[in-house]
Protein backbone atom coordinates (compact mmCIF):
# COMPACT_ATOMS: atom_id res chain seq x y z
CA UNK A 1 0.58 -12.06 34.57
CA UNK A 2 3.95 -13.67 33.70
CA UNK A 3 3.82 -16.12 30.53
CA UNK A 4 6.28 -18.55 30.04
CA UNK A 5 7.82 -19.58 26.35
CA UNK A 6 8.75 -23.10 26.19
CA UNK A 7 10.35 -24.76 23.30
CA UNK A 8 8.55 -27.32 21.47
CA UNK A 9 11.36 -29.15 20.38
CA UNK A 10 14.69 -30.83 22.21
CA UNK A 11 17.36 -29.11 20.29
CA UNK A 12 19.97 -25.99 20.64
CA UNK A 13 19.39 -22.44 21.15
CA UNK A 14 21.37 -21.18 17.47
CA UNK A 15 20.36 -17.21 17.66
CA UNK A 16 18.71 -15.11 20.76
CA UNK A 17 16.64 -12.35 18.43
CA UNK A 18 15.28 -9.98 21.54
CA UNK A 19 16.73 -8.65 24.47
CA UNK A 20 15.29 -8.34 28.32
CA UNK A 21 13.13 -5.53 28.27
CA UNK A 22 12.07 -5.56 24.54
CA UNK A 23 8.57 -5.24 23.82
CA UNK A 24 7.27 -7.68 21.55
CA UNK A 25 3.81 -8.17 19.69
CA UNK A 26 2.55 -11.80 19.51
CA UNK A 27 3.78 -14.40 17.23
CA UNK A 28 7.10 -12.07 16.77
CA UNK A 29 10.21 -14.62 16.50
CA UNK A 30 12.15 -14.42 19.92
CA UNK A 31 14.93 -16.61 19.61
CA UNK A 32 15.46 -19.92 16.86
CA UNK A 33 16.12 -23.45 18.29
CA UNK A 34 18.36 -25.60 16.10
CA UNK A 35 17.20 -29.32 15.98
CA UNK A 36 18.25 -31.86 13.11
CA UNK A 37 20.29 -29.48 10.90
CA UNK A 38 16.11 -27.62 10.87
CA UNK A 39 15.60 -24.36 12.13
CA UNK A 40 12.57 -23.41 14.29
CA UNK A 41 11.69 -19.90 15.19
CA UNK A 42 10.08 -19.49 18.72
CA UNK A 43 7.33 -17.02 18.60
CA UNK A 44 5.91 -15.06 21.43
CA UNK A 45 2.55 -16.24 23.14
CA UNK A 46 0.75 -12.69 23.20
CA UNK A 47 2.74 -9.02 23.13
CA UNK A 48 4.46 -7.28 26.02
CA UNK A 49 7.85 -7.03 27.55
CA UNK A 50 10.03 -9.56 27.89
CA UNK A 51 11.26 -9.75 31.33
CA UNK A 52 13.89 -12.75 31.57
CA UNK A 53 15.82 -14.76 28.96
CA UNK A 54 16.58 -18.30 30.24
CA UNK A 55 19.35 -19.84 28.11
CA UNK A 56 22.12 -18.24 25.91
CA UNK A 57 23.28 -19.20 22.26
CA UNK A 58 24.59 -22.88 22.26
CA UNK A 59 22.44 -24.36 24.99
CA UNK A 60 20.74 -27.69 24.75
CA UNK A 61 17.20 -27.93 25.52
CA UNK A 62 14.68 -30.22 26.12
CA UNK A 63 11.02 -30.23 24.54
CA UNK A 64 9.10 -27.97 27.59
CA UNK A 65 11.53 -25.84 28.78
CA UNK A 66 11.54 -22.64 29.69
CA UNK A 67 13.30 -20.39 27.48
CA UNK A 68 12.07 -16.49 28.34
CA UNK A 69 9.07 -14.63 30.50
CA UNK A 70 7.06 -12.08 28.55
CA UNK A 71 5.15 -9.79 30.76
């Protein structure tokens, strides 16, 4: 079953650290959000694959949104 990583802060996607199809083990950093000059690495929920990335380097997100699908 698909699980979807959110961020938990509004801020900026700075650096994408995995690639669709990596495997991953849980609480490895996917990608870092910039917010307030503060960096804040995005973990992974549980291991597997990630199957989609949802933004690219520069976007703005809000608190909630979906940044990747780990399968």
């Amino acid at each position: 079953m698909p699980v979807q990583v959110e961020a938990q802060i509004t801020g900026n996607v700075w650096k994408i650290e995995k690639a669709v199809g990596d495997e991953v083990a849980e609480e490895e950093v996917i990608l870092i959000l910039e917010s307030m000059k503060m960096e804040i690495p995005v973990e992974a929920p549980c291991a597997g694959r990630v199957a989609e990335i949802r933004v690219a380097e520069g976007d703005s997100v809000e608190e909630g949104a979906v940044l990747a699908v780990i399968e």
